[in-house]
C-alpha atoms as a PDB file:
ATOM      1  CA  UNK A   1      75.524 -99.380  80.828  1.00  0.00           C
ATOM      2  CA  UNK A   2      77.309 -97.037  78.987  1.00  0.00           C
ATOM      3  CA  UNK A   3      78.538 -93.749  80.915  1.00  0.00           C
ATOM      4  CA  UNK A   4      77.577 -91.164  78.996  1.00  0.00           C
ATOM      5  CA  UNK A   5      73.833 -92.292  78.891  1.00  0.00           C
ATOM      6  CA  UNK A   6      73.723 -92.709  82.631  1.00  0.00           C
ATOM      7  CA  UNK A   7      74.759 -88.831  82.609  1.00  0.00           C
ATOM      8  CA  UNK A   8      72.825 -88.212  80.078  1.00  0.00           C
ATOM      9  CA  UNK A   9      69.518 -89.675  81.797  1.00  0.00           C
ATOM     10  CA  UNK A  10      70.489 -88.412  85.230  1.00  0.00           C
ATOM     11  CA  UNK A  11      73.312 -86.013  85.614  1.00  0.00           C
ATOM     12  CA  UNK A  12      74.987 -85.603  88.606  1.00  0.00           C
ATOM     13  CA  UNK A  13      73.009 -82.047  89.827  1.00  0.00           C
ATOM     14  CA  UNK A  14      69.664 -84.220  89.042  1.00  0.00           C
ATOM     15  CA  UNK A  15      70.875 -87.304  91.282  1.00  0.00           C
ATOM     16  CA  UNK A  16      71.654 -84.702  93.633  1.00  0.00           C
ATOM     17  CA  UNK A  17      68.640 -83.781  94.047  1.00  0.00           C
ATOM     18  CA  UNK A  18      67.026 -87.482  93.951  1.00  0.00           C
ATOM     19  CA  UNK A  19      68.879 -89.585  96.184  1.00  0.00           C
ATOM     20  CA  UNK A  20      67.841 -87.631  99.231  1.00  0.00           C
ATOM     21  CA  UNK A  21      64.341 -88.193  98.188  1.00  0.00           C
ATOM     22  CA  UNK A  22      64.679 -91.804  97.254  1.00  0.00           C
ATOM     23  CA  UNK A  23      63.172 -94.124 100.730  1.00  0.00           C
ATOM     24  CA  UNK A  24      65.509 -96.261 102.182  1.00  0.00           C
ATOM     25  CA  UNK A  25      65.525 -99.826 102.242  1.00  0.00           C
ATOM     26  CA  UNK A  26      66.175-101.777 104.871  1.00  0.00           C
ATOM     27  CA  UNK A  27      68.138-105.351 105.227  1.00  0.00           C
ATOM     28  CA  UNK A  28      66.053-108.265 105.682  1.00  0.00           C
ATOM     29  CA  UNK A  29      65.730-109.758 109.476  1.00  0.00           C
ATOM     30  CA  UNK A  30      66.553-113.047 108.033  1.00  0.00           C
ATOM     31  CA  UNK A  31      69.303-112.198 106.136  1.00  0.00           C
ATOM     32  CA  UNK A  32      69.669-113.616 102.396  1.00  0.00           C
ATOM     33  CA  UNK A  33      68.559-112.404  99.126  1.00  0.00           C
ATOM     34  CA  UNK A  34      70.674-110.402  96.714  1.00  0.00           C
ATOM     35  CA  UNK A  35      72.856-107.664  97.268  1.00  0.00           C
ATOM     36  CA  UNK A  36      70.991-104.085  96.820  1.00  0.00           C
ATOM     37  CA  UNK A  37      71.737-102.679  93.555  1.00  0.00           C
ATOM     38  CA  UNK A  38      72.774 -99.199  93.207  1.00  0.00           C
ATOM     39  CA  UNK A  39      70.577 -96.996  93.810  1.00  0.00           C
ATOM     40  CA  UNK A  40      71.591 -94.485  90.855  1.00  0.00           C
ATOM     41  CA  UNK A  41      71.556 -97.581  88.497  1.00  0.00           C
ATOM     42  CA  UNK A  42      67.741 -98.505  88.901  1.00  0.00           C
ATOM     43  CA  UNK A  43      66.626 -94.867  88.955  1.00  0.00           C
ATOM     44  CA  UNK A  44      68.311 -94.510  85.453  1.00  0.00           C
ATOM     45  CA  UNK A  45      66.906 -97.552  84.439  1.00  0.00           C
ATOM     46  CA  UNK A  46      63.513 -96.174  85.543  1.00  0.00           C
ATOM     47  CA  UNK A  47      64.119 -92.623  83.810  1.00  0.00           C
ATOM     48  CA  UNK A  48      64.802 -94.293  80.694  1.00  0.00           C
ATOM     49  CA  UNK A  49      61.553 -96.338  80.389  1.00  0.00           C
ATOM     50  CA  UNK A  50      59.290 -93.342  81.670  1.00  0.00           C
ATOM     51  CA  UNK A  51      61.006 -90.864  79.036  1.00  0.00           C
ATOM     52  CA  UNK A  52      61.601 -93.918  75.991  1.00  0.00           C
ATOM     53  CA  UNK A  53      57.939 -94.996  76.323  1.00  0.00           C
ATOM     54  CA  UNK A  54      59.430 -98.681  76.229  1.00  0.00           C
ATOM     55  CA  UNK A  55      57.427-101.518  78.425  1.00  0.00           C
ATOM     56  CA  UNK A  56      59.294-102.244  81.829  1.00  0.00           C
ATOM     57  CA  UNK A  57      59.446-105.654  80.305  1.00  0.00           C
ATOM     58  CA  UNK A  58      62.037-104.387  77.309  1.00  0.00           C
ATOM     59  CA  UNK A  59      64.668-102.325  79.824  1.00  0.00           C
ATOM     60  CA  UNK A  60      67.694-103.073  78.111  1.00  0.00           C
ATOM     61  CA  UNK A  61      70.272-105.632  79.724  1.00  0.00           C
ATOM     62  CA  UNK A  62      72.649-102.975  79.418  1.00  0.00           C
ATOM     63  CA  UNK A  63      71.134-100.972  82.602  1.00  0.00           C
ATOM     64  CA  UNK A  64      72.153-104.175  84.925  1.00  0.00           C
ATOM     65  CA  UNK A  65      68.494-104.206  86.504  1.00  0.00           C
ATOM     66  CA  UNK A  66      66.219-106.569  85.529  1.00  0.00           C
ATOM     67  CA  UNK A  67      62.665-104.912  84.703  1.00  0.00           C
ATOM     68  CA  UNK A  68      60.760-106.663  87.801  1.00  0.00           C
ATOM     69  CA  UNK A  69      63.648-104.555  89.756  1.00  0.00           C
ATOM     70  CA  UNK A  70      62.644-101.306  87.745  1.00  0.00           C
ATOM     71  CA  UNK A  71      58.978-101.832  88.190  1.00  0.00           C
ATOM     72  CA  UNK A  72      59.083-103.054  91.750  1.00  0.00           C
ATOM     73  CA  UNK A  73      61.424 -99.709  92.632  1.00  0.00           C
ATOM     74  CA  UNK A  74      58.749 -97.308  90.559  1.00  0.00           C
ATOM     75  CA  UNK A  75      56.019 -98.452  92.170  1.00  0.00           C
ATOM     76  CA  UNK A  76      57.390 -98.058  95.743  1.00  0.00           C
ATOM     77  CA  UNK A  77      58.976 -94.752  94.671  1.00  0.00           C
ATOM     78  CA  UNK A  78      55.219 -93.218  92.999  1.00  0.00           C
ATOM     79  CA  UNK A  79      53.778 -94.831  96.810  1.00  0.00           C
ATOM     80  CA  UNK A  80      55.663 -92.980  98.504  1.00  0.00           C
ATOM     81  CA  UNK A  81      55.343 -89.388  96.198  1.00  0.00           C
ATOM     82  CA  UNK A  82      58.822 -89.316  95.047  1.00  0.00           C
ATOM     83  CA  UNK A  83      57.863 -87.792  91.890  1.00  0.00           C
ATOM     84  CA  UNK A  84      55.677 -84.817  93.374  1.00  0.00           C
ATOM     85  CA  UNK A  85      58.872 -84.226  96.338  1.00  0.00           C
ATOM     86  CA  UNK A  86      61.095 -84.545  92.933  1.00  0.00           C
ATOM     87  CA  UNK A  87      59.533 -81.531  91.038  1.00  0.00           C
ATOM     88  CA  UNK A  88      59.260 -79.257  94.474  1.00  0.00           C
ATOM     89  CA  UNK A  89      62.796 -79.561  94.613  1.00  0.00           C
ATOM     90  CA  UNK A  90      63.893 -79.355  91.111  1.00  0.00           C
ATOM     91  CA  UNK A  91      61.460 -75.899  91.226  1.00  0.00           C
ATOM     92  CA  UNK A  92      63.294 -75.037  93.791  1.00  0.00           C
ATOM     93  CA  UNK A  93      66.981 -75.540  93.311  1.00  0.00           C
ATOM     94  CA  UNK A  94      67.703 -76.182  89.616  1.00  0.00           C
ATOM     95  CA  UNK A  95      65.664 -72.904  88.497  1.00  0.00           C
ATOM     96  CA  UNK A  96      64.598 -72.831  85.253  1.00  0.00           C
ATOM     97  CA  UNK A  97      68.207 -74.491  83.687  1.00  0.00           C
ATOM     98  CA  UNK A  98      68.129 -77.751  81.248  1.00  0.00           C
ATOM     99  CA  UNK A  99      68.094 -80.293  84.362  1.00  0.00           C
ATOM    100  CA  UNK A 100      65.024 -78.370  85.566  1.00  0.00           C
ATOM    101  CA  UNK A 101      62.989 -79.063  82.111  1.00  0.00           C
ATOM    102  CA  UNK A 102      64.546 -82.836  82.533  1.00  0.00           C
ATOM    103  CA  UNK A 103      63.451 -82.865  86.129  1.00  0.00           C
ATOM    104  CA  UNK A 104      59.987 -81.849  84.897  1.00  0.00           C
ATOM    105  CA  UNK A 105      59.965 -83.784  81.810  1.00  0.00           C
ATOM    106  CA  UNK A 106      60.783 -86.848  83.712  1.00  0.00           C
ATOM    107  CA  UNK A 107      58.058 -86.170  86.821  1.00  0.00           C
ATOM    108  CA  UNK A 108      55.455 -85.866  84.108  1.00  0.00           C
ATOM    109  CA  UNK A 109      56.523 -89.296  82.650  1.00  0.00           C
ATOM    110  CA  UNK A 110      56.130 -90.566  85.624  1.00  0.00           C
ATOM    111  CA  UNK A 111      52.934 -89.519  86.638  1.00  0.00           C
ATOM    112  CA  UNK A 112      50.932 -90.565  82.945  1.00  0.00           C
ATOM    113  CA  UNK A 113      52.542 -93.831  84.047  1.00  0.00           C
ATOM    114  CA  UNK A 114      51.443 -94.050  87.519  1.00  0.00           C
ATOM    115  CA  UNK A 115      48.106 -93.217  85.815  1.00  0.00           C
ATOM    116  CA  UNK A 116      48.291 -96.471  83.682  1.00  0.00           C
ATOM    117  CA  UNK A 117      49.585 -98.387  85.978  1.00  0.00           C
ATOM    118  CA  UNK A 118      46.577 -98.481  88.248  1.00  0.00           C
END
């Protein structure tokens, strides 16, 4: 993926504000299975389908996460009301600049697709 879209998606004072928020993942007991991906890397892949309108099944190759990835991450992300803990704190700390609008813009994507979804 291409730098400047990844910053353009989710600037640094946005991921800021995310990763915190973001639940953890644990290894497996057993071991195996692939490598985590980053978490900044699926987030941006899941910011760009919410705010392209594309299907999770078109996420460009060029994100490096496959779409089951991006969907499987959403879905445990909307579970566990990342979205509503990610506009509280974009209220609170970004203040009404450009990342707060994106923060907002972004939540609200979410949300109409969380809607769908079910």
């Amino acid at each position: 993926m291409r730098a400047e879209l990844s910053c353009r998606l989710v600037p640094d004072t946005l991921w800021d504000l995310t990763a915190p928020l973001l639940p953890r993942f644990s290894r497996r007991p057993q071991g195996g299975g692939t490598s985590p991906l980053s978490e900044r890397a699926v987030f941006t892949a899941v910011v760009y389908v919410l705010t392209s309108g594309c299907s999770w099944r078109l996420l460009p190759d060029t994100f490096g996460v496959s779409p089951a990835t991006a969907h499987r991450r959403f879905t445990v992300w909307s579970n566990s009301g990342l979205w509503h803990a990610l506009d509280r704190a974009a209220a609170e700390s970004l203040g009404r600049g450009s990342d707060a609008g994106w923060a907002a813009a972004i939540v609200d994507a979410a949300n109409l697709r969380c809607c769908a979804d079910d």
